[in-house]
PDB file of N, CA and C in Angstrom:
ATOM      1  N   UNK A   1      26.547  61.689  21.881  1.00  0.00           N
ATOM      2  CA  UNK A   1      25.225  61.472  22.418  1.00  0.00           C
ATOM      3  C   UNK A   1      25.349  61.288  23.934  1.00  0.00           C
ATOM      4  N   UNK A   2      24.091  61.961  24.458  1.00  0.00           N
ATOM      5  CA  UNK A   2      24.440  62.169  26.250  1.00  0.00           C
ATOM      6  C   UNK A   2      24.016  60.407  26.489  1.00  0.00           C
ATOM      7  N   UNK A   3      24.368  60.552  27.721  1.00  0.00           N
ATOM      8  CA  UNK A   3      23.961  58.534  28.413  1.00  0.00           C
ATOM      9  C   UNK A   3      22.461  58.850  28.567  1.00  0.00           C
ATOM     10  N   UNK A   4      22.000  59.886  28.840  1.00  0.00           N
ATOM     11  CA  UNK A   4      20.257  59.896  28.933  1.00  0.00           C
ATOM     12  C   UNK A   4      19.684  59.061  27.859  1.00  0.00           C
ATOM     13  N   UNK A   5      20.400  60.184  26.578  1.00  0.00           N
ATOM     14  CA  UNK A   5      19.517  59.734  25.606  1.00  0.00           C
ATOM     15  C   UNK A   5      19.896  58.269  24.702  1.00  0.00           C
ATOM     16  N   UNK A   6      21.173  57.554  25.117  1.00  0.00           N
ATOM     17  CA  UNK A   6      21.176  56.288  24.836  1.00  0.00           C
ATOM     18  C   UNK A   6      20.640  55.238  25.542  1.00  0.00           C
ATOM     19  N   UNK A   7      20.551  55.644  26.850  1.00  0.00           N
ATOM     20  CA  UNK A   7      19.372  55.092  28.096  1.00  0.00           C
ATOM     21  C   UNK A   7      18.135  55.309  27.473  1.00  0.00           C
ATOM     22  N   UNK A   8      17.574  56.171  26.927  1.00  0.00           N
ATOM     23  CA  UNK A   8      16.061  56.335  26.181  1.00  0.00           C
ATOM     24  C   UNK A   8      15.952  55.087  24.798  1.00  0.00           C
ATOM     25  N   UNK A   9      16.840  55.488  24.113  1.00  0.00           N
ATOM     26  CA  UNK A   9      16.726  54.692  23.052  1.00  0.00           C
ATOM     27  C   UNK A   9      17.210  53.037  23.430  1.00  0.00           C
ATOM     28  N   UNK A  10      17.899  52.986  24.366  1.00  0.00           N
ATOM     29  CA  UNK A  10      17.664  51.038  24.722  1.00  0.00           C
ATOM     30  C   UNK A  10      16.718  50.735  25.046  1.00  0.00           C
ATOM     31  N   UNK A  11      15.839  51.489  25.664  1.00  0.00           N
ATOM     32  CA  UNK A  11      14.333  51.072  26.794  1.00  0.00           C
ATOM     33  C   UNK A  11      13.469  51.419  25.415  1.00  0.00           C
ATOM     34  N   UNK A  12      13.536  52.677  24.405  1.00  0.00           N
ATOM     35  CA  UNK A  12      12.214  52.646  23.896  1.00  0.00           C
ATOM     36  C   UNK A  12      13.047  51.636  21.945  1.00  0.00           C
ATOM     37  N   UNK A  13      13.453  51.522  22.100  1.00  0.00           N
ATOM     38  CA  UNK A  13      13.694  50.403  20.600  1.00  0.00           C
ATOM     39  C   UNK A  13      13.183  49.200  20.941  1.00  0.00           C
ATOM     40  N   UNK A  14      12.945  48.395  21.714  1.00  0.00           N
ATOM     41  CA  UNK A  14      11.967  47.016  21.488  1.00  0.00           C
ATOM     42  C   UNK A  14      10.488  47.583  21.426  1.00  0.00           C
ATOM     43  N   UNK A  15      10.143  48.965  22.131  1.00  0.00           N
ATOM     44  CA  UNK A  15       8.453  49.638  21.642  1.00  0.00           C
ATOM     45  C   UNK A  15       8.478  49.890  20.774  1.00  0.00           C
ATOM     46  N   UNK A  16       9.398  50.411  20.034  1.00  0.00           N
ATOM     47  CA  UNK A  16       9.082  50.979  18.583  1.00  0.00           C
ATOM     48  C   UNK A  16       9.199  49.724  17.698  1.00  0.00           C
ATOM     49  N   UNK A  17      10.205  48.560  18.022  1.00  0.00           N
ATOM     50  CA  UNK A  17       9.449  47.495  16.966  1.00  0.00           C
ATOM     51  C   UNK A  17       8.636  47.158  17.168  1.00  0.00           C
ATOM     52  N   UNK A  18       7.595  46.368  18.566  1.00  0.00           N
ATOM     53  CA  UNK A  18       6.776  46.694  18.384  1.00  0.00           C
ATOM     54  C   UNK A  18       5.643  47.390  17.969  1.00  0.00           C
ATOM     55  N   UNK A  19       5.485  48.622  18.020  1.00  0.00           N
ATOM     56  CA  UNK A  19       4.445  49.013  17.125  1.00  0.00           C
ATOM     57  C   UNK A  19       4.631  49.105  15.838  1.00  0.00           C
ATOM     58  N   UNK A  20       5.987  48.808  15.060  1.00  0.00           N
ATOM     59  CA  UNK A  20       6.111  48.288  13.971  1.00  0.00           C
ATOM     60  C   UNK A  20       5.549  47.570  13.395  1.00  0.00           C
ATOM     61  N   UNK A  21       5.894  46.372  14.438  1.00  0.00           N
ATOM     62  CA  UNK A  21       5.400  45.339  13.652  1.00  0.00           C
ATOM     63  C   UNK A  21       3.654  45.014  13.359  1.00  0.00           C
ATOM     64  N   UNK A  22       3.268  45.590  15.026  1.00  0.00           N
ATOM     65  CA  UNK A  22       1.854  45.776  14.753  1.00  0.00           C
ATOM     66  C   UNK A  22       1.274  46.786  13.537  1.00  0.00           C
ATOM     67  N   UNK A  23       1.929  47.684  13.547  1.00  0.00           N
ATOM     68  CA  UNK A  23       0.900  48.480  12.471  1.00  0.00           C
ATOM     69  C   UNK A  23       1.136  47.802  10.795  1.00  0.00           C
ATOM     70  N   UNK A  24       2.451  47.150  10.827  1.00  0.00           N
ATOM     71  CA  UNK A  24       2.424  46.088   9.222  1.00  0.00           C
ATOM     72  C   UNK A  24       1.389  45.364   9.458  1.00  0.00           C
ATOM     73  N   UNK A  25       1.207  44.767  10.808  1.00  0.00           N
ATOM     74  CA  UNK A  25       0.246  43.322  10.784  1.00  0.00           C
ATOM     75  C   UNK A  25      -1.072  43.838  10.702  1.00  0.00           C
ATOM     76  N   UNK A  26      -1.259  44.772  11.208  1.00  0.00           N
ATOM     77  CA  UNK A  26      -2.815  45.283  11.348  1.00  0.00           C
ATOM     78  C   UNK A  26      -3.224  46.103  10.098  1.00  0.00           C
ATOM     79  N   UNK A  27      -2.350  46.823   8.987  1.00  0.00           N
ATOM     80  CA  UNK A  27      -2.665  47.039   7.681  1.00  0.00           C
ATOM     81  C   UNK A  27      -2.700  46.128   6.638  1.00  0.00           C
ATOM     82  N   UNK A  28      -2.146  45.191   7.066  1.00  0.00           N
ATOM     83  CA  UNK A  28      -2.230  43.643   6.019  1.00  0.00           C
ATOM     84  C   UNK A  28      -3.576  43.601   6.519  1.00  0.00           C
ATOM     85  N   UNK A  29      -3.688  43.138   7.781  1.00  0.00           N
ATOM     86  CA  UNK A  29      -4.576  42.271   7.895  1.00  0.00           C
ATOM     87  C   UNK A  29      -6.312  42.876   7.712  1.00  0.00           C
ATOM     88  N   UNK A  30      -6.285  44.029   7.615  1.00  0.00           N
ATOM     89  CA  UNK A  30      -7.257  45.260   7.836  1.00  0.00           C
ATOM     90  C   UNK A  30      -7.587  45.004   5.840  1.00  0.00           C
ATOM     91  N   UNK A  31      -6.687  44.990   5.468  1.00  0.00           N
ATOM     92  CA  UNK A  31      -6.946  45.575   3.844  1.00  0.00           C
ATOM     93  C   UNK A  31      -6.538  44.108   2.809  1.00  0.00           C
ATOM     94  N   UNK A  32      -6.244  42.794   3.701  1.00  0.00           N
ATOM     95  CA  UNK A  32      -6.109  42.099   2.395  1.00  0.00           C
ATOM     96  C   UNK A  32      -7.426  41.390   2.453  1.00  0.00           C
ATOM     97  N   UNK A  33      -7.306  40.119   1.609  1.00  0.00           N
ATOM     98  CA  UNK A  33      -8.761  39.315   1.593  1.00  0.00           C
ATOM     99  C   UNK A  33      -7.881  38.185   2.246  1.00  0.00           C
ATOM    100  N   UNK A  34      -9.118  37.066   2.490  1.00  0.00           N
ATOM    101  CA  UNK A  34      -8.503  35.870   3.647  1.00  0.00           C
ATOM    102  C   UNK A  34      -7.352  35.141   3.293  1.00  0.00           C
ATOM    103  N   UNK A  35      -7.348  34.798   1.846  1.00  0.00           N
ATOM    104  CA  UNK A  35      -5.925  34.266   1.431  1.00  0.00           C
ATOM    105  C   UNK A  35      -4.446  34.668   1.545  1.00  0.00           C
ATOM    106  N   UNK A  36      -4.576  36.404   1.379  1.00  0.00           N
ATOM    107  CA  UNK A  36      -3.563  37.016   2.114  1.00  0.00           C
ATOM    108  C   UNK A  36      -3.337  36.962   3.435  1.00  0.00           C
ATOM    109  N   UNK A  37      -4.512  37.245   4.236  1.00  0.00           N
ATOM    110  CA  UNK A  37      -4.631  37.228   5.649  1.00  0.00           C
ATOM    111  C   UNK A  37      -3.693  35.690   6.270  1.00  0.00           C
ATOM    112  N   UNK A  38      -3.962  34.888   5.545  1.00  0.00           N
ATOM    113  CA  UNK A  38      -3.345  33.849   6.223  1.00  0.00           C
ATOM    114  C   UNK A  38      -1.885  33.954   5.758  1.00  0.00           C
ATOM    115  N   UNK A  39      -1.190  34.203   4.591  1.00  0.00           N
ATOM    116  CA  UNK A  39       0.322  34.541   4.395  1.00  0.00           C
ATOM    117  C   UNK A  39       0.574  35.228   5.400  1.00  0.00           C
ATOM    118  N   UNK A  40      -0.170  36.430   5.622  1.00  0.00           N
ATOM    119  CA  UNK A  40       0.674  37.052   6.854  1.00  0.00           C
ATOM    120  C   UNK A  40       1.152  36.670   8.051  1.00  0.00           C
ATOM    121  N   UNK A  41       0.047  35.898   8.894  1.00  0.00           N
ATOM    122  CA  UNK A  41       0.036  35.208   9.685  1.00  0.00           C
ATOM    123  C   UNK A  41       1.111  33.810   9.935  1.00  0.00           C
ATOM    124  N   UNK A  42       1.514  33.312   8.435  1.00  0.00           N
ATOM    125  CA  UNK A  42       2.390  32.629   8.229  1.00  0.00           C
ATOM    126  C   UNK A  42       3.799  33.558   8.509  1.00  0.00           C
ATOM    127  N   UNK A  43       3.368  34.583   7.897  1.00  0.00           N
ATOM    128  CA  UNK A  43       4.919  35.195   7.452  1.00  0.00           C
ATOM    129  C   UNK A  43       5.305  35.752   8.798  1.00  0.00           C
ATOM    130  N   UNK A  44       4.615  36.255   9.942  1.00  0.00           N
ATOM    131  CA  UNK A  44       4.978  36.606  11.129  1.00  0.00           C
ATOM    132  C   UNK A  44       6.223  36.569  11.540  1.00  0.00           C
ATOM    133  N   UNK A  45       6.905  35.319  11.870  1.00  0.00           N
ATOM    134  CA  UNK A  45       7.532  34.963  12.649  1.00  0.00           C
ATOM    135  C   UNK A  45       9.204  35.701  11.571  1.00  0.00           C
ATOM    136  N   UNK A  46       8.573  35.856  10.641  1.00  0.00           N
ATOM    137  CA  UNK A  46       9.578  36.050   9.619  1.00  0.00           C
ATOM    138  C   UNK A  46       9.945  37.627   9.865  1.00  0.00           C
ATOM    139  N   UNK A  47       9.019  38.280   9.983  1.00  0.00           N
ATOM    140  CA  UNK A  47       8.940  40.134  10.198  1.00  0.00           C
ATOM    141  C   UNK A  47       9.508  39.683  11.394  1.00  0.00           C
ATOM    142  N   UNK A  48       9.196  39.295  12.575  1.00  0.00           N
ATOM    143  CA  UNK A  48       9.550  39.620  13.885  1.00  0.00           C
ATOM    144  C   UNK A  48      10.748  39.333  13.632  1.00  0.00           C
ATOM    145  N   UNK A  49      11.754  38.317  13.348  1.00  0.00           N
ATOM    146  CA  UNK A  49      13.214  38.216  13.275  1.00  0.00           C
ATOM    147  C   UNK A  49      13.493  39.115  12.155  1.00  0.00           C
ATOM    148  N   UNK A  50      13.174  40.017  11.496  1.00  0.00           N
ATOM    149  CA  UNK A  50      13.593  40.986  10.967  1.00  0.00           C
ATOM    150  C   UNK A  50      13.707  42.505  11.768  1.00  0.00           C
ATOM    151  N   UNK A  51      12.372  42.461  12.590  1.00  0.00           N
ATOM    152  CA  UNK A  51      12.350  43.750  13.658  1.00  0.00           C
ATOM    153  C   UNK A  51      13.362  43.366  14.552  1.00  0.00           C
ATOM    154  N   UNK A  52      13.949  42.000  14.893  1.00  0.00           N
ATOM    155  CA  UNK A  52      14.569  41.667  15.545  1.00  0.00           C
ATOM    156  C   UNK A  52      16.185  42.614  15.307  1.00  0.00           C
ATOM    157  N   UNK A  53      16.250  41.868  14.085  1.00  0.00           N
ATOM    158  CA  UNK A  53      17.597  42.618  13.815  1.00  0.00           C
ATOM    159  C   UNK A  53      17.868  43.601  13.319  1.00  0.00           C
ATOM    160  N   UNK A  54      16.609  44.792  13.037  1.00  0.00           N
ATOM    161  CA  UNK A  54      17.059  45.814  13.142  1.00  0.00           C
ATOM    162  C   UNK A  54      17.220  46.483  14.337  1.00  0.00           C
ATOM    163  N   UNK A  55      16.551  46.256  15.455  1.00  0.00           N
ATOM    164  CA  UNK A  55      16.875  46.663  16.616  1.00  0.00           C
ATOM    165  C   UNK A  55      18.281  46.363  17.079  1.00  0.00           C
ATOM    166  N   UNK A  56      18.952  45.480  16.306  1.00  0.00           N
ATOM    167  CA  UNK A  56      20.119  44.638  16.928  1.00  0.00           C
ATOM    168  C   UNK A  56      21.249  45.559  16.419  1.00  0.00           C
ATOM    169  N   UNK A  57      20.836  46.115  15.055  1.00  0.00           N
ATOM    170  CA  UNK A  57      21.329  47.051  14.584  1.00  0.00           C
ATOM    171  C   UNK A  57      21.357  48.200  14.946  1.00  0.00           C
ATOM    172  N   UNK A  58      20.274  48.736  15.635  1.00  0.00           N
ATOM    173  CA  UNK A  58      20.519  50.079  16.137  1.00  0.00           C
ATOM    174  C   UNK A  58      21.224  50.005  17.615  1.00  0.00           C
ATOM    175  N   UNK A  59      21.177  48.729  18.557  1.00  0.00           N
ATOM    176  CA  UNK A  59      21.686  48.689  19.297  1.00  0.00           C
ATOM    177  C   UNK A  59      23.427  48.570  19.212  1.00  0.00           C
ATOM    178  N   UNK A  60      24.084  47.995  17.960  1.00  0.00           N
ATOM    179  CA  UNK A  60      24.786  47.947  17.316  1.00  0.00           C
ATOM    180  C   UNK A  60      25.602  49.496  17.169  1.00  0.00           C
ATOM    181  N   UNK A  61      24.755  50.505  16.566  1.00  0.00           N
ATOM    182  CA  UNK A  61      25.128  51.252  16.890  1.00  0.00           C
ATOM    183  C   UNK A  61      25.482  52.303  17.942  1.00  0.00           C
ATOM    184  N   UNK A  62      24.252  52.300  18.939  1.00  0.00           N
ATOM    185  CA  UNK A  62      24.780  52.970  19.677  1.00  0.00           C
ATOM    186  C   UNK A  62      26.182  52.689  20.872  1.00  0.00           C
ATOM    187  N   UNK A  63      26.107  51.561  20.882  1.00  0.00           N
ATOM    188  CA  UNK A  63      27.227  50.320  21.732  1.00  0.00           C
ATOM    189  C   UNK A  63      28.520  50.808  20.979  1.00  0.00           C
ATOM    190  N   UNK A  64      28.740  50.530  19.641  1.00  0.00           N
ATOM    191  CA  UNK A  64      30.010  51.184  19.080  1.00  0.00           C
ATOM    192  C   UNK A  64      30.096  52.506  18.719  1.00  0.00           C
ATOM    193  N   UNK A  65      28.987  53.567  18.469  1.00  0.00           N
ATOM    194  CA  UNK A  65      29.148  54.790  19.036  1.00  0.00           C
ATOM    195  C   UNK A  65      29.611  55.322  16.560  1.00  0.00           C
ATOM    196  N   UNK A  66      29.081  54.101  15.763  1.00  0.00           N
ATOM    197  CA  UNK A  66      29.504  53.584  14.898  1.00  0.00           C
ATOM    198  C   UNK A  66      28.054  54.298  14.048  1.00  0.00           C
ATOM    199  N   UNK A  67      28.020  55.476  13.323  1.00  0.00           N
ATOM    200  CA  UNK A  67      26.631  55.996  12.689  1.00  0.00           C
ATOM    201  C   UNK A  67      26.722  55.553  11.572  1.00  0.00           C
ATOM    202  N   UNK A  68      25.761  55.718  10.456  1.00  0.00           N
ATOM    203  CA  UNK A  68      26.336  55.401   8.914  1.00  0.00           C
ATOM    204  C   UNK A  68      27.129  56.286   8.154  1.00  0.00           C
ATOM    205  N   UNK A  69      27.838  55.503   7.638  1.00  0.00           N
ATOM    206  CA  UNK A  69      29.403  55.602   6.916  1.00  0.00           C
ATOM    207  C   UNK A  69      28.725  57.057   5.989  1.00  0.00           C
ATOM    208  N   UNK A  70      29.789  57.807   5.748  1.00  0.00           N
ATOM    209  CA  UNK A  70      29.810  58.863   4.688  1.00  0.00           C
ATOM    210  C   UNK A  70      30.078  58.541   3.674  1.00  0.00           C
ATOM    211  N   UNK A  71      30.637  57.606   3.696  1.00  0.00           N
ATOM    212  CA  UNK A  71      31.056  57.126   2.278  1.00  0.00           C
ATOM    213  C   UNK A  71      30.134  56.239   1.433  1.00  0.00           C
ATOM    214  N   UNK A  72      28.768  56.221   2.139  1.00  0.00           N
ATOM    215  CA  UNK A  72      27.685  55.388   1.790  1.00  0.00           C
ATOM    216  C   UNK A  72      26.641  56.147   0.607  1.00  0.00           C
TER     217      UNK A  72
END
C-alpha cells in the first residue's frame, strides 16, 4: 500500500466511525419507541468504545502492514 493511501485512511477512519456511529444512533433512535430510545442513549458510550476499537484495529493494521490471516 502507497504512503498516500495509508495517509488517507489515518485522516478518514475516525470519519467513518463517526458516521457509523451516527447512522446506528439515528436508526435506533428514528424507529424505536421511547423505552428503547432511552437504552440507546444509555448504551452510547458503549458503541463509541467499540467504534473506538475498531478503528484501533484498523490502525493496527495498517502500522504492522498485518491484513487478515489466510488461515482464517
Amino acid at each position: 500500500m502507497t504512503t498516500a493511501k495509508k495517509a488517507a485512511f489515518y485522516l478518514l477512519l475516525p470519519i467513518l466511525g463517526t458516521i457509523k456511529i451516527e447512522r446506528i444512533i439515528g436508526r435506533h433512535l428514528l424507529y424505536q419507541g421511547w423505552k428503547n430510545k432511552v437504552r440507546v442513549m444509555l448504551l452510547d458510550p458503549v458503541l463509541v468504545l467499540g467504534i473506538c476499537y475498531w478503528i484501533a484495529g484498523f490502525y493496527n493494521a495498517l502500522w504492522t502492514e498485518k491484513g487478515i490471516s489466510r488461515e482464517r
